[in-house]
Protein backbone atom coordinates (compact mmCIF):
# COMPACT_ATOMS: atom_id res chain seq x y z
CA UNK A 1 15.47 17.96 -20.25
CA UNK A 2 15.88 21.09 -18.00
CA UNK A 3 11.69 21.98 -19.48
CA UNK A 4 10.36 18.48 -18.32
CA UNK A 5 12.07 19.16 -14.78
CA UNK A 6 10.77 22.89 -14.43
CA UNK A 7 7.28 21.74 -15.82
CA UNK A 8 7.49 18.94 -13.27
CA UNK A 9 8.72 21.65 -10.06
CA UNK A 10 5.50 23.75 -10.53
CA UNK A 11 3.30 20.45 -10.54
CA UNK A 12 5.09 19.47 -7.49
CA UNK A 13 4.91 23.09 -6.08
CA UNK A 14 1.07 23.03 -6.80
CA UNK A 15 0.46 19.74 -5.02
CA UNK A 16 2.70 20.53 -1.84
CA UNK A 17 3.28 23.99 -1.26
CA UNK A 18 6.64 24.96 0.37
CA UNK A 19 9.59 22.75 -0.94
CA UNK A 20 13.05 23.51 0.48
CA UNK A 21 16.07 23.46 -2.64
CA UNK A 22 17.80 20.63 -0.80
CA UNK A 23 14.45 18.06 -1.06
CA UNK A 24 14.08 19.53 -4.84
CA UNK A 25 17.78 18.81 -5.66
CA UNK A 26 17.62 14.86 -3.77
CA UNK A 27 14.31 14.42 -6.13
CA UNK A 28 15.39 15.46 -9.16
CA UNK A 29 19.21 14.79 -8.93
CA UNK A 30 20.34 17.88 -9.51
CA UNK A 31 22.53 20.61 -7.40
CA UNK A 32 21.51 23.41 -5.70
CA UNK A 33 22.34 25.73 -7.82
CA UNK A 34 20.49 24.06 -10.52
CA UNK A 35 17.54 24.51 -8.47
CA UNK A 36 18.36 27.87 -7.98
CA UNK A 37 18.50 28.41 -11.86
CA UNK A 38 15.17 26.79 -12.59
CA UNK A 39 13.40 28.88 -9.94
CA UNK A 40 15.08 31.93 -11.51
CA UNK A 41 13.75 30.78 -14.90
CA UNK A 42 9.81 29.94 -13.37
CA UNK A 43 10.15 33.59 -12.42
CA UNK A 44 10.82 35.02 -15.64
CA UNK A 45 8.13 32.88 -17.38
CA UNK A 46 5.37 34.71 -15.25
CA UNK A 47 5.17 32.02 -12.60
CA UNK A 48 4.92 33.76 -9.45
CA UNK A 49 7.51 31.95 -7.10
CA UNK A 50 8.42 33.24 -3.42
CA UNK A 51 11.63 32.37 -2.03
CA UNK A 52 11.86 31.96 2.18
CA UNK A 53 15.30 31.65 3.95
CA UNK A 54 15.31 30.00 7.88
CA UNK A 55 14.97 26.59 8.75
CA UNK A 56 11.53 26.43 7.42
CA UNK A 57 12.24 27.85 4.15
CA UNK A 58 12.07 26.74 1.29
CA UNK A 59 10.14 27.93 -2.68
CA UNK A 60 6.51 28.31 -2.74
CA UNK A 61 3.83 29.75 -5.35
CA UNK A 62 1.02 32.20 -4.54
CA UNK A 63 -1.88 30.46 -3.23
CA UNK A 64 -4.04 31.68 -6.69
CA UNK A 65 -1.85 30.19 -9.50
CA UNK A 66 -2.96 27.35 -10.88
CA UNK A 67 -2.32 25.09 -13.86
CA UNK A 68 -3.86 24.96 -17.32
CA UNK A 69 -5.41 21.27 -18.22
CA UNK A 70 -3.70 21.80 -21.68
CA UNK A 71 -0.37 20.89 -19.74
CA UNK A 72 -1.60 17.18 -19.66
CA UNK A 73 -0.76 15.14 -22.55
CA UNK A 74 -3.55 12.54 -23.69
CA UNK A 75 -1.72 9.41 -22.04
CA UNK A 76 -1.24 11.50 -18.66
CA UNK A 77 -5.56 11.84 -19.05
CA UNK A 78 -6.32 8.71 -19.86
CA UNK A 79 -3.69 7.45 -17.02
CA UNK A 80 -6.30 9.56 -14.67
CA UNK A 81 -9.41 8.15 -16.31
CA UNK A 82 -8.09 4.69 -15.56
CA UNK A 83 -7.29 5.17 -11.86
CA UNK A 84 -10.51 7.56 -10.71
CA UNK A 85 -12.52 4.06 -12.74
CA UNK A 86 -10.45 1.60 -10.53
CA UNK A 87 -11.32 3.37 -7.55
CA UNK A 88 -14.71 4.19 -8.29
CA UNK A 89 -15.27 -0.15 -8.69
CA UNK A 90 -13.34 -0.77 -5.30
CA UNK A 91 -15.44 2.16 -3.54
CA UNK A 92 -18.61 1.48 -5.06
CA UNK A 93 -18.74 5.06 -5.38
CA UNK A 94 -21.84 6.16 -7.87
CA UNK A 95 -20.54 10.53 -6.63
CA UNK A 96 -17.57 9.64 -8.86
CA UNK A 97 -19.71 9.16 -12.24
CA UNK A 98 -19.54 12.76 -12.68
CA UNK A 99 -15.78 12.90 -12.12
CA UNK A 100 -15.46 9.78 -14.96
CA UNK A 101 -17.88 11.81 -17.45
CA UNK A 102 -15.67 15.52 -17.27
CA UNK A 103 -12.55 13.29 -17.50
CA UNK A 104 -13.78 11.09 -20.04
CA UNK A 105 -14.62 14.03 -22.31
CA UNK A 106 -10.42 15.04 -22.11
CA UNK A 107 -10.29 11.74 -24.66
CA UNK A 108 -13.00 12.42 -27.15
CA UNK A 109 -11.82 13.06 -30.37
CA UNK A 110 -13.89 16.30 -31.71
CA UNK A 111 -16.22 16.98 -34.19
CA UNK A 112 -18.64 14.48 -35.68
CA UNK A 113 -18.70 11.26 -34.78
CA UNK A 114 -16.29 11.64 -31.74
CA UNK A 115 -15.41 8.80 -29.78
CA UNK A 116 -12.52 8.10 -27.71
CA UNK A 117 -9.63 9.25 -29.12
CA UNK A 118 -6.89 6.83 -26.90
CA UNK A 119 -8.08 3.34 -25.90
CA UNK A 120 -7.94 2.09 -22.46
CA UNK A 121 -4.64 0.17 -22.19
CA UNK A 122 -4.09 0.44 -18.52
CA UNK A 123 -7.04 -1.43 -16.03
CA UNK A 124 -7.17 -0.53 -12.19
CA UNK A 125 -8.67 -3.20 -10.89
CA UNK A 126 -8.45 -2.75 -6.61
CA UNK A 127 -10.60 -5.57 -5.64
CA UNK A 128 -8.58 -8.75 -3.67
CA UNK A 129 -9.75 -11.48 -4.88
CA UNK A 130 -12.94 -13.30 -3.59
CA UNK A 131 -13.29 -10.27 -1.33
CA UNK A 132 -14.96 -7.52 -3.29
CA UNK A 133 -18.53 -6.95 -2.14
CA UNK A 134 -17.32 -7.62 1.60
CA UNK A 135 -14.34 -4.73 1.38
CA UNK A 136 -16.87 -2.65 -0.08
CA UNK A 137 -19.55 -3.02 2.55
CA UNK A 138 -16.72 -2.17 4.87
CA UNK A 139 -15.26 0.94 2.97
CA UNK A 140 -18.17 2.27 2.45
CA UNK A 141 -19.15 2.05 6.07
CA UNK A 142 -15.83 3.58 7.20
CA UNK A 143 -16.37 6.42 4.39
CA UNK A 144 -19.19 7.83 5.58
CA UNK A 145 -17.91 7.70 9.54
CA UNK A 146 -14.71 9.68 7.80
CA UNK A 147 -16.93 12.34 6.13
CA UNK A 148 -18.82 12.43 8.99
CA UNK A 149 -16.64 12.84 11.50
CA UNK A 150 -18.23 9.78 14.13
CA UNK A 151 -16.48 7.05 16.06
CA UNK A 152 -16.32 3.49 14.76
CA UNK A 153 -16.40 0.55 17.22
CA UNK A 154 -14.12 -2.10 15.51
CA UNK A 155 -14.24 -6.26 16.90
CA UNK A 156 -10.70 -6.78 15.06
CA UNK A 157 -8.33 -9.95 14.87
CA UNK A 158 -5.03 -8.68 15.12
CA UNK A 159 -1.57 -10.91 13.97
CA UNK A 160 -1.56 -13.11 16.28
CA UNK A 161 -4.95 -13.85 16.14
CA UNK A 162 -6.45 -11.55 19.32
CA UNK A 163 -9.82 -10.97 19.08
CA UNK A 164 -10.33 -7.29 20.40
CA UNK A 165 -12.83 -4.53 20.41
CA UNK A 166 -11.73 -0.84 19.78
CA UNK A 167 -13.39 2.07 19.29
CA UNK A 168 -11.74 4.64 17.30
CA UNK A 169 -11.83 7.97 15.31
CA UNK A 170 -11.11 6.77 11.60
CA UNK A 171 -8.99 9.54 9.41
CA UNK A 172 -7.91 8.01 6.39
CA UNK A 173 -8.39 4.99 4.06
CA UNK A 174 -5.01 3.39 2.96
CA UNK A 175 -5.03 0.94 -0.41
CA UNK A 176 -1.46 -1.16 0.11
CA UNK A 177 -0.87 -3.63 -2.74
CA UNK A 178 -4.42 -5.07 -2.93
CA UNK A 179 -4.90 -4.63 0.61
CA UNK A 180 -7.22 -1.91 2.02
CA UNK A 181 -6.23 -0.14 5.88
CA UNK A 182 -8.10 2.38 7.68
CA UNK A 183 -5.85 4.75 9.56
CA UNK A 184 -7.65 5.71 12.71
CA UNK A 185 -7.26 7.55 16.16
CA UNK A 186 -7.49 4.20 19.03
CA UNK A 187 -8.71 5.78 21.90
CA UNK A 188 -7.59 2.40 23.98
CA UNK A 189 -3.71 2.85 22.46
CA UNK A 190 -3.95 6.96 22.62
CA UNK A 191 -1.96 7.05 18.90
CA UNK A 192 -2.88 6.53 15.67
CA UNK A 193 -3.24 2.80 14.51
CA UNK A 194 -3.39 1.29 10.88
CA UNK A 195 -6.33 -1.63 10.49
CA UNK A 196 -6.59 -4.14 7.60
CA UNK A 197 -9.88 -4.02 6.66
CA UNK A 198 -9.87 -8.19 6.29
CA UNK A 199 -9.36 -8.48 10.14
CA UNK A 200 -12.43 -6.12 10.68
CA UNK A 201 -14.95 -8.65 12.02
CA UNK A 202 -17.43 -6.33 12.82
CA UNK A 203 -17.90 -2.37 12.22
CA UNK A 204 -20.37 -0.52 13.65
CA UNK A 205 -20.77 3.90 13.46
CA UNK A 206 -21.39 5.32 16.50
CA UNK A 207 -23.34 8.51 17.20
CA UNK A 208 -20.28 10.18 18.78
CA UNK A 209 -18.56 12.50 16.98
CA UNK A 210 -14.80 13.88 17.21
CA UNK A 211 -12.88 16.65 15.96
CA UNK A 212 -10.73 15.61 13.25
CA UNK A 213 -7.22 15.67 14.26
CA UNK A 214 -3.85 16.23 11.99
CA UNK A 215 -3.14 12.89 10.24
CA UNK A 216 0.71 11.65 10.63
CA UNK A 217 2.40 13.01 7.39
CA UNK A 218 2.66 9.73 4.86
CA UNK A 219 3.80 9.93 1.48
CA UNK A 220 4.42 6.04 1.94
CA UNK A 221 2.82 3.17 3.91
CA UNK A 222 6.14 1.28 5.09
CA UNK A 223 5.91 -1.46 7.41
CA UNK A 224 7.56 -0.67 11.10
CA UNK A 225 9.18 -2.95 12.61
CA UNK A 226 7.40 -2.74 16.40
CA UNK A 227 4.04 -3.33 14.61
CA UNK A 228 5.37 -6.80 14.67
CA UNK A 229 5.69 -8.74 18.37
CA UNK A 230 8.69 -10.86 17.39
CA UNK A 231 12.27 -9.82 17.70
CA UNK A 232 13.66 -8.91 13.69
CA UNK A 233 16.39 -11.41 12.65
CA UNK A 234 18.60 -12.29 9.49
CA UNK A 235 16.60 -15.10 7.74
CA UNK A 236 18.02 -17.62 4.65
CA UNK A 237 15.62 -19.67 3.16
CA UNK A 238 16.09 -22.03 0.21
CA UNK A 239 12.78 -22.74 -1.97
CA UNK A 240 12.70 -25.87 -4.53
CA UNK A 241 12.83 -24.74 -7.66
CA UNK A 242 9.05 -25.33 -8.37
CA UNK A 243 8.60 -23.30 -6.10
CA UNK A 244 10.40 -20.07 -8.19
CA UNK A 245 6.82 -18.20 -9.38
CA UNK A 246 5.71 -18.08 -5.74
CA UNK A 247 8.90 -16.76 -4.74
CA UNK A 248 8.76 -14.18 -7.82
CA UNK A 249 5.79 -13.14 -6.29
CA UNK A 250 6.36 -12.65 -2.71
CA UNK A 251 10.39 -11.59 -2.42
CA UNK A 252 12.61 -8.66 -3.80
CA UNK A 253 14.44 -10.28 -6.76
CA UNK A 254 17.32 -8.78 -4.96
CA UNK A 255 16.94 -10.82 -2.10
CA UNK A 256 17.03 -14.04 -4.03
CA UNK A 257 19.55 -16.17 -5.78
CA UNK A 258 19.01 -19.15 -8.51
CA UNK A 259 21.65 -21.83 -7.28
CA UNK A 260 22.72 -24.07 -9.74
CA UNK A 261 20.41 -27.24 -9.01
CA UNK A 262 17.62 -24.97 -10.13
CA UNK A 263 16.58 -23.58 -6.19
CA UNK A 264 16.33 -20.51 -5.02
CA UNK A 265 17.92 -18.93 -1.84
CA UNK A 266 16.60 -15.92 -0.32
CA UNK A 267 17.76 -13.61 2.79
CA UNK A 268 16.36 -11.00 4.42
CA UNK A 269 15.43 -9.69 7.86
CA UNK A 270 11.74 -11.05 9.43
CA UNK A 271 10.40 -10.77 12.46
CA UNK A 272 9.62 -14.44 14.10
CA UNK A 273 5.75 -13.99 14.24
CA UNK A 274 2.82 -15.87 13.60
CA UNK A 275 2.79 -14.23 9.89
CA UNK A 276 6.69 -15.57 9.41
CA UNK A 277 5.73 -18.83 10.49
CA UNK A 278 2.38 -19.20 8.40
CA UNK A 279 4.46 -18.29 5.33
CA UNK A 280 7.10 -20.66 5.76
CA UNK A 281 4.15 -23.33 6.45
CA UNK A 282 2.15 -22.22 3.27
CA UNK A 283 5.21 -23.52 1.26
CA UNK A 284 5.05 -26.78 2.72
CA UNK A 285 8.30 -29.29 1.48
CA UNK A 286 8.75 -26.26 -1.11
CA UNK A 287 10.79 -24.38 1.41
CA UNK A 288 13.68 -25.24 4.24
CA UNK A 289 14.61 -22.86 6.90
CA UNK A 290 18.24 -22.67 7.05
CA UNK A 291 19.34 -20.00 9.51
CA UNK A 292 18.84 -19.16 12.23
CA UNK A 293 18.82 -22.60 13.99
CA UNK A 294 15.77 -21.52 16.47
CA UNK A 295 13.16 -20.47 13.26
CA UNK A 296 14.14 -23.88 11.97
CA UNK A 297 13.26 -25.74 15.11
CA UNK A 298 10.00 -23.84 15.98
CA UNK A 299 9.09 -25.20 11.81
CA UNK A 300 9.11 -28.25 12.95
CA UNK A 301 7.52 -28.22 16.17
CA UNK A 302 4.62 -26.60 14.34
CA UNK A 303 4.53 -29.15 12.00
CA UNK A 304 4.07 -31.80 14.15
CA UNK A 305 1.41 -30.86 15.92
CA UNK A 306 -0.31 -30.52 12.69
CA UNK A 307 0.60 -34.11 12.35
CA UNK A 308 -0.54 -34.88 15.73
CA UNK A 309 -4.11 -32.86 14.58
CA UNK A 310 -4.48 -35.78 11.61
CA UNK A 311 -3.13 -38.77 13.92
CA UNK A 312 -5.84 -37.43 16.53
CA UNK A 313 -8.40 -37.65 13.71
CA UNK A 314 -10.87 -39.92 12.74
CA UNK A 315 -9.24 -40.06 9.09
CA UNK A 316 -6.70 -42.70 8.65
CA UNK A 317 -3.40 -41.06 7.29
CA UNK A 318 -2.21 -42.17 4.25
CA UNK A 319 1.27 -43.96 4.03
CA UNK A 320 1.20 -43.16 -0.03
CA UNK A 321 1.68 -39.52 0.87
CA UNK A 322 5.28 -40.32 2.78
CA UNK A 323 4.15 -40.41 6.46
CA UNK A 324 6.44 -43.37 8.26
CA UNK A 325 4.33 -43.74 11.12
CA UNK A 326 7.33 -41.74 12.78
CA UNK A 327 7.16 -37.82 14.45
């Protein structure tokens, strides 16, 4: 409806200043001079809009309009309530009570007796698994180096299982999935870097300070292909069928087909790493490699050397569990 999309432009507006009509016709899938028609209409509703021609033009609202709270419906509230609690758990972050409390009171039902007036049916729950007073400890660390505006010296294990010591000028934290990143200024690399907090051995705030300097623009956190060191190839891969929740989990649905035994072929593009390889291992006799040839081969040379790690062993291996004696 043409009163959602204009009430949806000014939010937009408000939250990123100059938009040009091309980028607000691509997001809302309209033409131009649709766009053109809706600023026209913002206009004569009392919503100061400027227009700017040039390459850097664009529409753009005076820098003192804002937004009325009764513009947000109770679910759109309660959507906020849930995600400032979520991040308030991960953060460990006691400065966003009073945040929770002024939000909290958008859901109370008034007059006597009150109480919420829309139950929680949405939980934010940021934590990984097993990991959730360590990522806090680190956060929090990395927080107050942000705020303040001090190096960090990071001992980090990166992909391929370097051990390495940076010091860097941290500028934004970065929640991917379940996976937390701190988006920092390496002075050894002179560019910005992206860290997962889980390879952060060791994190320690330095007295230095910096001047904070513009962040890359990021509306997304895409994975680049040269973050990886392995050249990016076309992949099939066919997974047992017990196999098909994992794969759920882990792969596009588009990527995958069911075949008719039950199994599950998937293709895609990887980049032969150490991360490829300790997927493909995770599955164990869940999984075959069937192109390329040279991803297939390097499978099983890894696999026998974790057979030559048992045979090397003090246990005896089991014939039971399908070992022949034979590598």
């Amino acid at each position: 409806m043409k009163l959602d999309r204009v009430l949806a432009m000014t939010v937009l507006l408000l939250n990123r200043g100059r938009i040009s009509a091309k980028e607000l016709a691509e997001r809302f899938e309209v033409s131009r001079k649709t766009i053109y028609r809706d600023m026209d209409t913002l206009s004569r509703a009392g919503i100061p809009v400027a227009a700017y021609s040039g390459s850097g033009g664009g529409f753009e609202l005076m820098e003192q309009y804002t937004i009325s709270r009764q513009y947000l419906t109770l679910e759109e509230i309660a959507s906020i309530f849930a995600a400032v609690k979520g991040v308030k758990v991960a953060l460990d972050d006691r400065a966003l009570d009073g945040l929770l409390d002024k939000v909290g009171a958008l859901l109370r039902r008034p007059g006597p007796g009150q109480g919420t007036a829309y139950s929680e049916k949405v939980l934010f729950d940021l934590n990984p698994w097993g990991q959730g007073k360590v990522a806090r400890g680190k956060l929090g660390l990395l927080r107050q180096a942000i705020k303040q505006s001090r190096q960090v010296r990071l001992q980090y294990i990166n992909m391929n299982g370097t051990d390495s010591g940076r010091v860097v000028e941290p500028g934004r934290l970065i929640l991917k999935g379940n996976v937390w990143y701190v988006q920092a200024y390496c002075l050894l690399r002179g560019d910005f870097r992206s860290f997962r907090l889980s390879r952060i051995q060791g994190i320690e705030v330095l007295d230095e300070r910096f001047e904070p300097r513009e962040l890359p623009p990021q509306e997304h956190f895409d994975w680049k292909p040269d973050w990886s060191e392995g050249a990016v190839v076309s992949v099939t891969l066919r997974f047992a069928a017990s196999a098909r929740h994992r794969v759920g989990d882990a792969f596009d649905r588009h990527h995958v087909d069911v075949l008719e035994d039950g199994s599950l072929r998937v293709r895609g593009d990887f980049a032969l790493d150490e991360w490829f390889y300790g997927m493909v291992l995770g599955y164990g006799d869940q999984v075959t490699v069937e192109e390329p040839a040279q991803a297939a081969e390097e499978v099983v040379r890894r696999a026998k050397n974790i057979l030559r790690l048992y045979m090397n062993a003090d246990t005896p291996l089991s014939t039971s569990a399908g070992y022949n004696g034979c590598i």
